[in-house]
N, C-alpha and C. Protein backbone atom coordinates (compact mmCIF):
# COMPACT_ATOMS: atom_id res chain seq x y z
N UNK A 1 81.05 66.89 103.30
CA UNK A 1 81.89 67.09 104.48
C UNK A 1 80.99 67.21 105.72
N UNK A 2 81.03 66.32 106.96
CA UNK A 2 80.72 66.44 107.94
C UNK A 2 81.45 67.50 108.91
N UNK A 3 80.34 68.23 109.31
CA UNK A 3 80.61 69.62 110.42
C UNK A 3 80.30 69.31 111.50
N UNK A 4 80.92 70.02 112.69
CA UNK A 4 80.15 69.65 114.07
C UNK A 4 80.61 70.68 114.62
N UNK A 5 79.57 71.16 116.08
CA UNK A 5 80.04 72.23 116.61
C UNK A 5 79.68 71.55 118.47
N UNK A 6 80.00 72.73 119.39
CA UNK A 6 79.65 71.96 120.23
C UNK A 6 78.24 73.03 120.95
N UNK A 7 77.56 73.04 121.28
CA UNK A 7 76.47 73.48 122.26
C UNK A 7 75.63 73.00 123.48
N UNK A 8 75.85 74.61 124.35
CA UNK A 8 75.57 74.33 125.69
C UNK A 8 73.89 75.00 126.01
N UNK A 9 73.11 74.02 126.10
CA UNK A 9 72.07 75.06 126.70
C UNK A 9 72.18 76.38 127.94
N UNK A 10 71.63 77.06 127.60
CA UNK A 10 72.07 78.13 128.94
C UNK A 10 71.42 77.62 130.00
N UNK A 11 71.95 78.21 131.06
CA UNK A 11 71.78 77.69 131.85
C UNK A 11 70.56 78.47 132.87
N UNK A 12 70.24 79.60 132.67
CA UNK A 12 69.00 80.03 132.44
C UNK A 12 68.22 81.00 131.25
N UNK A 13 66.88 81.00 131.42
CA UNK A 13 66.06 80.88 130.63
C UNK A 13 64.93 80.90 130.66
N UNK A 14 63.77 82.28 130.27
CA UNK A 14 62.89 82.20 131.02
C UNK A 14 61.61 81.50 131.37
N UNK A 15 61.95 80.44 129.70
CA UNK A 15 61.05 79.66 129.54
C UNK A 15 61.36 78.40 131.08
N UNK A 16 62.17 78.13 131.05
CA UNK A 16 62.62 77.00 132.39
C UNK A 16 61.26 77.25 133.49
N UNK A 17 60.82 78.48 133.94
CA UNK A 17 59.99 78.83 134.81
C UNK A 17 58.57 77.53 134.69
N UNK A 18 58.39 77.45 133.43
CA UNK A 18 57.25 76.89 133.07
C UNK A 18 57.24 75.55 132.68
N UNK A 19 58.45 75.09 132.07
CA UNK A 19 58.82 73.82 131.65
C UNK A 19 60.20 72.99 132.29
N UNK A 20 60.18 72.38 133.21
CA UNK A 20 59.12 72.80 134.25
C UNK A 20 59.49 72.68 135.72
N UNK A 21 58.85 73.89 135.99
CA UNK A 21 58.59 74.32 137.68
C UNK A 21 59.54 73.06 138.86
N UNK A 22 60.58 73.46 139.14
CA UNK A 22 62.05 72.80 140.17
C UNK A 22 62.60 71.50 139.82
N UNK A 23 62.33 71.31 138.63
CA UNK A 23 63.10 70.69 137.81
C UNK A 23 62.86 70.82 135.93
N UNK A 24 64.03 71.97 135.67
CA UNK A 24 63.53 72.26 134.04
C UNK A 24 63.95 70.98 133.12
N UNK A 25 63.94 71.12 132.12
CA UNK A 25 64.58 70.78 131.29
C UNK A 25 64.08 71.08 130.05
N UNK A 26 65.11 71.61 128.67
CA UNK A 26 65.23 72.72 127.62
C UNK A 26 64.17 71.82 126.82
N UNK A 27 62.90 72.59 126.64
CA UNK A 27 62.12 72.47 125.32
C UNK A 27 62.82 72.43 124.19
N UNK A 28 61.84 71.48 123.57
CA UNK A 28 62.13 70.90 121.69
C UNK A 28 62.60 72.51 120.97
N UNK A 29 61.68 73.25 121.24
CA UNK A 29 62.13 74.34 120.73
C UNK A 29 62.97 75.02 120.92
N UNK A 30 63.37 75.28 122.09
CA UNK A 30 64.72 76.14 122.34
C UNK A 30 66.01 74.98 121.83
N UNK A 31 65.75 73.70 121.90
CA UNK A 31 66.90 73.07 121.28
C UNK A 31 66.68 73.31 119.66
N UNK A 32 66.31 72.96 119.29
CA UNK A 32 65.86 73.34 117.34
C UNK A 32 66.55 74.78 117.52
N UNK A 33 66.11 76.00 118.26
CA UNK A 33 67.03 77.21 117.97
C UNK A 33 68.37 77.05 118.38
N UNK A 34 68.65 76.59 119.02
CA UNK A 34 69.84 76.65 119.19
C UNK A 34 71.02 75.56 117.81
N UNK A 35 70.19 74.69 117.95
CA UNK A 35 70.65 73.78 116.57
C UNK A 35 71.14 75.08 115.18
N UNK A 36 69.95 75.79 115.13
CA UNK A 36 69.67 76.45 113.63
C UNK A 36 71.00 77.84 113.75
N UNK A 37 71.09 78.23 114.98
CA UNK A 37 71.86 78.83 115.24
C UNK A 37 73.46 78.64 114.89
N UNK A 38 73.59 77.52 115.33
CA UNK A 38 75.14 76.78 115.05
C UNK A 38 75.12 76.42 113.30
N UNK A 39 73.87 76.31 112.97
CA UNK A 39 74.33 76.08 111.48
C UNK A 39 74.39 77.60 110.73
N UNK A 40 74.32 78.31 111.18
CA UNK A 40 74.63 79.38 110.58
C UNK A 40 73.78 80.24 109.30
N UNK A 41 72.99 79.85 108.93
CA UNK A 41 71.87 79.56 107.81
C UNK A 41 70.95 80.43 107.67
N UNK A 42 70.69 81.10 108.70
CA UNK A 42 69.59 81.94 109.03
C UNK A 42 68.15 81.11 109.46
N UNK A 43 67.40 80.87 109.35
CA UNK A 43 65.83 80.59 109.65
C UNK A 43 65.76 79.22 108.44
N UNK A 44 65.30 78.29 108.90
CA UNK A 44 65.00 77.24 107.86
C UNK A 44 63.55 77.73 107.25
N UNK A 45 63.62 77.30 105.75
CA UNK A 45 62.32 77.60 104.88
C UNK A 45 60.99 76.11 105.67
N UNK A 46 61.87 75.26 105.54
CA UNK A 46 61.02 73.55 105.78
C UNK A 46 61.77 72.92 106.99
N UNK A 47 60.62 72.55 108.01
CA UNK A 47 61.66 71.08 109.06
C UNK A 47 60.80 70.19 108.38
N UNK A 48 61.94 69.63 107.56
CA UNK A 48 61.83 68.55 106.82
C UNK A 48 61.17 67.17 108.12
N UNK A 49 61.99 67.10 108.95
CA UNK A 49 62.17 65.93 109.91
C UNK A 49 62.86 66.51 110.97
N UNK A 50 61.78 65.99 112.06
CA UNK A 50 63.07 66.62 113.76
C UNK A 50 62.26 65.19 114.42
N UNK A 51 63.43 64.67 115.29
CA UNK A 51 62.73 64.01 116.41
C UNK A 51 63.93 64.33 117.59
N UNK A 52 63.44 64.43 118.66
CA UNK A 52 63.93 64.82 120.05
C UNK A 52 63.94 63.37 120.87
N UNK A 53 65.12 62.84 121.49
CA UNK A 53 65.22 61.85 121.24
C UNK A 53 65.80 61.83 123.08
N UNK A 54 66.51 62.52 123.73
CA UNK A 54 66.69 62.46 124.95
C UNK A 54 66.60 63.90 125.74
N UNK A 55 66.30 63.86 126.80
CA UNK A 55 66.05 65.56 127.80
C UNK A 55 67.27 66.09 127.84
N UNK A 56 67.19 67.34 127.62
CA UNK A 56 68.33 68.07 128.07
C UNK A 56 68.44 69.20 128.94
N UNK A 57 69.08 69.11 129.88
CA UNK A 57 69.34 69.74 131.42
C UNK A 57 69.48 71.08 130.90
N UNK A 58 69.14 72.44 131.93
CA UNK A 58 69.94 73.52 131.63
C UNK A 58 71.16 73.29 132.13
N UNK A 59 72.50 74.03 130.78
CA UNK A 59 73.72 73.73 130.86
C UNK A 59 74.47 72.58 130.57
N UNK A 60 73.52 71.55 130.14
CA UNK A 60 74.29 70.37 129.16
C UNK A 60 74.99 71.07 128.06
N UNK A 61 76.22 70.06 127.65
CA UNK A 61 76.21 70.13 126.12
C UNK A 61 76.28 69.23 125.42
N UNK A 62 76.28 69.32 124.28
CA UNK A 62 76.03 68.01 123.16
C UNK A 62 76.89 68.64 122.18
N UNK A 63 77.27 67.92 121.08
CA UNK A 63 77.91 67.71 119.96
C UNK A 63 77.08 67.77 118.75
N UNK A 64 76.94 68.65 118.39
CA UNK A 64 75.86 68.91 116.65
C UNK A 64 76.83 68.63 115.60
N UNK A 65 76.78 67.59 114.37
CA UNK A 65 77.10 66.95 113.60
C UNK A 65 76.12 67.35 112.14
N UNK A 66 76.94 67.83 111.50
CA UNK A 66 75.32 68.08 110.00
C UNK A 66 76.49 68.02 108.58
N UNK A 67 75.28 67.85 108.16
CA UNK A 67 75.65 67.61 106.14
C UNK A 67 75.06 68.50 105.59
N UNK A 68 75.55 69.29 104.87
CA UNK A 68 74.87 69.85 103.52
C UNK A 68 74.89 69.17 102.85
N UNK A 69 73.71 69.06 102.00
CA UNK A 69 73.35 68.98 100.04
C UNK A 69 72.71 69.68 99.77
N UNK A 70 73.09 71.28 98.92
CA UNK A 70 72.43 71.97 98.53
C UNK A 70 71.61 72.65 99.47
N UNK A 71 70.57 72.72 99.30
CA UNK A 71 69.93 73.51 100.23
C UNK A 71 69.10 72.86 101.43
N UNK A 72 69.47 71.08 101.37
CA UNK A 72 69.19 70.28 102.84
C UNK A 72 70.27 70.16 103.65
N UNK A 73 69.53 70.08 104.99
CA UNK A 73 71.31 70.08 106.29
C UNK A 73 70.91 68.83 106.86
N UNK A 74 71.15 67.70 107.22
CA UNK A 74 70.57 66.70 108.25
C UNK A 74 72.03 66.67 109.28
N UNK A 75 70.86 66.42 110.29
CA UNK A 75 71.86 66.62 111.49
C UNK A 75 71.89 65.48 112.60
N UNK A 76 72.62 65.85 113.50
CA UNK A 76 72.45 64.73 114.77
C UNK A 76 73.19 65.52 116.10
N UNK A 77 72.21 65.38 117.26
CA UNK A 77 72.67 66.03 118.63
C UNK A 77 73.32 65.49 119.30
N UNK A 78 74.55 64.57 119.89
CA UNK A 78 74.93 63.65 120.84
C UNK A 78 75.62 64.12 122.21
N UNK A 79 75.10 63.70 122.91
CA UNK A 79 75.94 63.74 124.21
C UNK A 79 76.43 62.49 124.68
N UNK A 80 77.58 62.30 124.33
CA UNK A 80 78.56 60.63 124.34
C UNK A 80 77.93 59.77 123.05
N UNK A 81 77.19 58.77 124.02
CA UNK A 81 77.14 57.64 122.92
C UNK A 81 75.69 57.80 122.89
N UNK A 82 74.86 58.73 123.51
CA UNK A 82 73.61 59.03 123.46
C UNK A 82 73.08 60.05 122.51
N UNK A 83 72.10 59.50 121.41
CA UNK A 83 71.34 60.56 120.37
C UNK A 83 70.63 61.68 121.14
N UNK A 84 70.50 62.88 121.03
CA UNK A 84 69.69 63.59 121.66
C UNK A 84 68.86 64.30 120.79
N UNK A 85 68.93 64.67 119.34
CA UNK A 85 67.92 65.04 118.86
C UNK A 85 68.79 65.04 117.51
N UNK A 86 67.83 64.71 115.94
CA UNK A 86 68.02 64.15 114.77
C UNK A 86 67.47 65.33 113.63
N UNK A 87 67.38 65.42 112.42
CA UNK A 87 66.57 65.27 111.86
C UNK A 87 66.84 66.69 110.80
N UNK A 88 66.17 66.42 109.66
CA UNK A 88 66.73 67.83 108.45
C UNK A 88 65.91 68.70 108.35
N UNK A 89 66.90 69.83 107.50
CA UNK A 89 65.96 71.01 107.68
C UNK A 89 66.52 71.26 105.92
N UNK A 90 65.59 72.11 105.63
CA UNK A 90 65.94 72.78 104.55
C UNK A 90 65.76 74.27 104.55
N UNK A 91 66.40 75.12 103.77
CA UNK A 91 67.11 76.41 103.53
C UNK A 91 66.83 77.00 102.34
N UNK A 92 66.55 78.27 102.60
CA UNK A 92 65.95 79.15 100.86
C UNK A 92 64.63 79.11 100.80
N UNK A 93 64.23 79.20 99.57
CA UNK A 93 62.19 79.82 99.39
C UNK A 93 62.18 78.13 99.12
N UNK A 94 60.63 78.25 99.86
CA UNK A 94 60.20 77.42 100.40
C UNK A 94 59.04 77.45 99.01
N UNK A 95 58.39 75.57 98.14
CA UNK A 95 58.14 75.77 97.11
C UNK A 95 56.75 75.93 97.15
């Protein structure tokens, strides 16, 4: 079964200060938390695969789309017809 939720970067943030300076836009990482967040999962054991695929503004949102199998999630970020960031994670002890 395909899930999707929707998420908005905030719109501030204190990392923005640095990345970067009068024009931000949300680091790989604060998007990956926010991703891991919406899946509900707690902390991934493995990033199997991430690629970041378009910038995202403070206060965009996008559309998160994911699959479970077992203890892999693969996902996809879209805003319209545009990919914004991809890629699986896995969940539980790590081998």
């Amino acid at each position: 079964m395909d899930l999707t939720a929707e998420i908005s970067a905030p719109l501030d943030h204190p990392c923005y200060a640095g990345h970067f300076p009068g024009n931000p836009v949300v680091p790989g990482v604060l998007l990956l938390e926010l991703v891991v967040a919406a899946l509900g999962r707690g902390a991934p054991s493995v990033l199997t695969r991430v690629k970041f695929l378009r910038a995202v503004l403070p206060g965009e949102a996008f559309v998160l789309r994911w699959k479970s199998t077992g203890p892999q999630v693969s996902f996809r970020g879209e805003r319209g017809t545009d990919l914004i960031i991809e890629g699986s994670l896995e969940f539980g002890a790590s081998a």
